[in-house]
Protein backbone atom coordinates (compact mmCIF):
# COMPACT_ATOMS: atom_id res chain seq x y z
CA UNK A 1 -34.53 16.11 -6.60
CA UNK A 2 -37.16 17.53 -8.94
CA UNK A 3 -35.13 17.52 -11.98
CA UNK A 4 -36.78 15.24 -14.11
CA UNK A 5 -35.06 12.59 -15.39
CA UNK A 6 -33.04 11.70 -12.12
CA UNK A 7 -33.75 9.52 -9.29
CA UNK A 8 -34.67 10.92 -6.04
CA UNK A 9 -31.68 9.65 -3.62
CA UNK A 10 -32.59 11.21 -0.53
CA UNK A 11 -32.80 8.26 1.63
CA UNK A 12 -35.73 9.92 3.81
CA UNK A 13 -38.01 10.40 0.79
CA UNK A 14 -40.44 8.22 0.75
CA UNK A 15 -40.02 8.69 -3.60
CA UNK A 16 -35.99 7.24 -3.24
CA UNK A 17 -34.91 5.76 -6.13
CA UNK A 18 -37.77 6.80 -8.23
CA UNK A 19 -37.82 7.96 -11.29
CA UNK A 20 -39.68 11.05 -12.25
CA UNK A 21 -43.00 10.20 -14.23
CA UNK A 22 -42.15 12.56 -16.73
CA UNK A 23 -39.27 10.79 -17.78
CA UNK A 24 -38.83 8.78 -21.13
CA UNK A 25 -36.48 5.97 -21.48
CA UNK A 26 -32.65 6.77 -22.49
CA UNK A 27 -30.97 4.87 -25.08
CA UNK A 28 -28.15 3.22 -23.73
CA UNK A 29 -25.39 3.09 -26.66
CA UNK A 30 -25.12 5.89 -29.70
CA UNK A 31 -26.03 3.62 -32.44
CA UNK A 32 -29.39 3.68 -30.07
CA UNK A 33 -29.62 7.18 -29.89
CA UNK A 34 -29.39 7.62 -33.78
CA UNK A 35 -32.87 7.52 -35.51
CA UNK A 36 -33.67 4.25 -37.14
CA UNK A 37 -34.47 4.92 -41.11
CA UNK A 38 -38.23 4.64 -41.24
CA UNK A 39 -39.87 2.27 -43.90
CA UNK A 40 -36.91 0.09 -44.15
CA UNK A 41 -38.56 -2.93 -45.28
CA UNK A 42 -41.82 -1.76 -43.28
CA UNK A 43 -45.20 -0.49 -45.09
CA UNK A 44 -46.97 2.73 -43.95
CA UNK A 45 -49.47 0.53 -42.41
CA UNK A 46 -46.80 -1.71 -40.53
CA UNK A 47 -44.83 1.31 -39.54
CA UNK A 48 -48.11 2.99 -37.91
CA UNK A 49 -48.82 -0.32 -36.08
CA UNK A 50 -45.14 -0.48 -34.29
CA UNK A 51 -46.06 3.43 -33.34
CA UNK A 52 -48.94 2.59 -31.96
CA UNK A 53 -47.72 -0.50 -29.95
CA UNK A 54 -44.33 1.66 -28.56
CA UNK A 55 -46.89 4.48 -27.41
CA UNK A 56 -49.11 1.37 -25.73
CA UNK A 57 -45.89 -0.07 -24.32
CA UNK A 58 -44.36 3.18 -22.88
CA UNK A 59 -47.63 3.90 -21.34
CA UNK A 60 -47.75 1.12 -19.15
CA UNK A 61 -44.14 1.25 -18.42
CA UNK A 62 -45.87 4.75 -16.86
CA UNK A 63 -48.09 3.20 -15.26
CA UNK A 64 -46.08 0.63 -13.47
CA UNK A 65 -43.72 3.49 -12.32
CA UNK A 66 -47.08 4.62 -10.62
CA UNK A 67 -48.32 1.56 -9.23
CA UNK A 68 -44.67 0.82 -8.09
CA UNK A 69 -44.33 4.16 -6.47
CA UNK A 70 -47.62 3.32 -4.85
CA UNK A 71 -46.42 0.58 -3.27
CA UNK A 72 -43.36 1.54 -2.16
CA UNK A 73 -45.54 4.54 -0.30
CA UNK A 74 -47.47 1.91 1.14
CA UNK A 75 -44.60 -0.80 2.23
CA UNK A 76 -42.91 2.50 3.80
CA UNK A 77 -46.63 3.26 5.80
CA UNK A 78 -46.40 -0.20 7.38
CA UNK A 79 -43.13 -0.19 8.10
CA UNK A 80 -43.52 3.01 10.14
CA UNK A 81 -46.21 1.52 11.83
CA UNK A 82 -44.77 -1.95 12.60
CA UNK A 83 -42.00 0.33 13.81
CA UNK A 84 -39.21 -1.08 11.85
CA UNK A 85 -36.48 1.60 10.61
CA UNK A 86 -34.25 2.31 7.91
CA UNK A 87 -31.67 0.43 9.87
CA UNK A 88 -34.12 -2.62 9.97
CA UNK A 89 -33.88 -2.48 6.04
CA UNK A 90 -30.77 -1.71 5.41
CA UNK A 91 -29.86 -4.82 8.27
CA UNK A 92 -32.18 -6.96 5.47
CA UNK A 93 -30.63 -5.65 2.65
CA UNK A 94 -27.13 -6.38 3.75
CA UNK A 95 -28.33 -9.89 4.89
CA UNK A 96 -30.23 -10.61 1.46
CA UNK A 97 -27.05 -9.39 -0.73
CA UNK A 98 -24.63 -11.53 1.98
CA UNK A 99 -26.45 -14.61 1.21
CA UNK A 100 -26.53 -13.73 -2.58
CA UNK A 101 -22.80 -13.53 -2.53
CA UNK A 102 -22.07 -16.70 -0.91
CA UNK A 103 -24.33 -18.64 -3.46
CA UNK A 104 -22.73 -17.01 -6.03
CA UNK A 105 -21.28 -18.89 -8.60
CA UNK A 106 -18.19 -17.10 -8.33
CA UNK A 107 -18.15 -17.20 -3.91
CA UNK A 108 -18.46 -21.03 -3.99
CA UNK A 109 -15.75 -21.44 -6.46
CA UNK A 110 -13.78 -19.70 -4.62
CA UNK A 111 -14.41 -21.32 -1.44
CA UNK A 112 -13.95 -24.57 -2.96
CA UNK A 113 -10.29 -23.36 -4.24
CA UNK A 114 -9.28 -22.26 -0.71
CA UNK A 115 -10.43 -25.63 0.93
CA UNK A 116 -8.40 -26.93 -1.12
CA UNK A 117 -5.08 -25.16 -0.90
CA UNK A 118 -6.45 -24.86 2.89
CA UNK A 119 -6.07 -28.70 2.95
CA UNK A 120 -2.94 -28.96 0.78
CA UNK A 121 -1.41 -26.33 2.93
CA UNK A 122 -2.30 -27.96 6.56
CA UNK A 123 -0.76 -31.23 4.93
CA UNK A 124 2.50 -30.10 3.63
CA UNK A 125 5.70 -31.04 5.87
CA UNK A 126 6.50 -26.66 6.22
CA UNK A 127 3.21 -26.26 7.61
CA UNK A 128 3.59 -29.39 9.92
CA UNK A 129 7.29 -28.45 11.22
CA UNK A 130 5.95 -24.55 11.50
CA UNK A 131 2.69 -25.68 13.70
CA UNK A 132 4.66 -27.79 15.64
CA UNK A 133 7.68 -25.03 16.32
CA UNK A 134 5.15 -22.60 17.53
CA UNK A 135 3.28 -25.35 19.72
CA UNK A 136 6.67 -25.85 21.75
CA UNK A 137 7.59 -22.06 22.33
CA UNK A 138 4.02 -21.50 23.43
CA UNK A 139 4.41 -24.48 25.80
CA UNK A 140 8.07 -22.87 27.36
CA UNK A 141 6.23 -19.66 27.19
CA UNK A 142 3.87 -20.77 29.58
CA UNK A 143 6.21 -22.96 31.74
CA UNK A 144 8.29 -19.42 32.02
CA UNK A 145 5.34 -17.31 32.78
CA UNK A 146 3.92 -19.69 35.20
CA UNK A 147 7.51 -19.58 37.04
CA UNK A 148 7.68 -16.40 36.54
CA UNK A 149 3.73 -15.53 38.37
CA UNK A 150 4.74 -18.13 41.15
CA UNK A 151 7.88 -16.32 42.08
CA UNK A 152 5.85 -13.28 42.56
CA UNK A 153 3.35 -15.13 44.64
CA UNK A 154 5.89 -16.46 46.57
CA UNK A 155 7.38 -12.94 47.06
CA UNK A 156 4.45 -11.30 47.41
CA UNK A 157 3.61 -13.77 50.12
CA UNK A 158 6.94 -13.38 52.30
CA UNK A 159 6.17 -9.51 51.84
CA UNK A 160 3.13 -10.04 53.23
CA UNK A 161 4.59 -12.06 55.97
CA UNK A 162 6.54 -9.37 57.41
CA UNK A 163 5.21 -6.86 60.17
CA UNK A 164 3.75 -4.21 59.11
CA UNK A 165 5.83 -1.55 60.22
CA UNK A 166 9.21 -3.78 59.41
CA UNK A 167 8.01 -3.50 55.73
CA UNK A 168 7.64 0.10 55.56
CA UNK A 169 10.73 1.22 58.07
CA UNK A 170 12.83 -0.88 55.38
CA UNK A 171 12.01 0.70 52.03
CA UNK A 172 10.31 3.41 51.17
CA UNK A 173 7.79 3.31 48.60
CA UNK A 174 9.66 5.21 45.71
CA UNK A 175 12.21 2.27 46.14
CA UNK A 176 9.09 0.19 46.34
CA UNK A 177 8.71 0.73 42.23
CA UNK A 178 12.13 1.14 41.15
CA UNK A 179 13.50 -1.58 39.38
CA UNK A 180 16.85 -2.63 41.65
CA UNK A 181 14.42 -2.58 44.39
CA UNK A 182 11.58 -4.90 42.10
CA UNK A 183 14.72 -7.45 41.58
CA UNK A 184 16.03 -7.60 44.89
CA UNK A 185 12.52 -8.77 46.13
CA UNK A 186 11.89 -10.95 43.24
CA UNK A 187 15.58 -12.31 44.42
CA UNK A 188 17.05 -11.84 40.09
CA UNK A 189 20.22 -9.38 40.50
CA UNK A 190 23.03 -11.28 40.25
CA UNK A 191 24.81 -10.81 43.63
């Protein structure tokens, strides 16, 4: 962007995030903006010696604009030529502000307040009873899938068994798929 007074967001420029140089400093809050009465409680001689030290003061905030900009040229140079992409940074950047979260004041709080209702929780008699409900249907799910897998491998096996030509003179393969056909040879219909 070339408008001064905004940031350059293109995320290819090598100038992102920088502000123009032309730029002077906005005041954040109205009461700010509004011109301070000059000589309140300030000689002539006092008054031109703030002046002078804001003019010094906003000049070197120019000047480390510059210098920063500099850099930022030149970090972006040896990145290129380490080879190391916008990806690269962005993988730091998300890394940097992960590990700034979780030792944040607020993150370990928080973790600490979930241990503990995680350990409260895992100790209470619902949780216990729950846990061990679950444990025993997963158990008698996998006793009935187990009987389940070696009834097919038993049937599978007898199938096998069988001539070749027995097997296909007796069904034909669209019976083959159909389910009256799946629970005859898996020996389940009830007559």
């Amino acid at each position: 962007m070339d408008t001064a007074g905004q940031a350059d967001i293109n995320l290819g420029s090598p100038n992102r995030g920088l502000l123009s140089d032309s730029m002077t400093d906005v005041p954040v809050d109205a009461a700010a903006a509004a011109p301070a009465p000059a000589g309140e409680g300030l000689t002539e001689a006092e008054e031109e010696e703030l002046r002078a030290e804001l003019a010094k003061v906003e000049e070197e905030i120019v000047t480390l604009r510059q210098v920063l900009a500099a850099k930022e040229r030149h970090c972006g140079e040896l990145k290129r030529k380490l080879g190391l992409s916008a990806l690269e940074g962005l993988k730091q950047n998300l890394s940097r502000s992960w590990h700034d979260v979780q030792v944040s004041n607020a993150y370990v709080k928080t973790s600490e307040k979930l241990g503990e209702w995680n350990e409260k929780m895992t100790q209470s008699d619902f949780y216990k009873r729950t846990q061990e409900t679950l444990s025993q249907a997963g158990q008698k799910t996998s006793a009935a899938l187990s009987t389940v897998g070696s009834a097919i491998s038993r049937k599978l096996g007898d199938v096998r068994a069988r001539p070749f030509s027995h097997s296909l003179s007796s069904c034909s393969v669209r019976h083959s798929i159909s389910m009256p056909a799946m629970r005859v040879l898996l020996g389940l219909s009830g007559g």
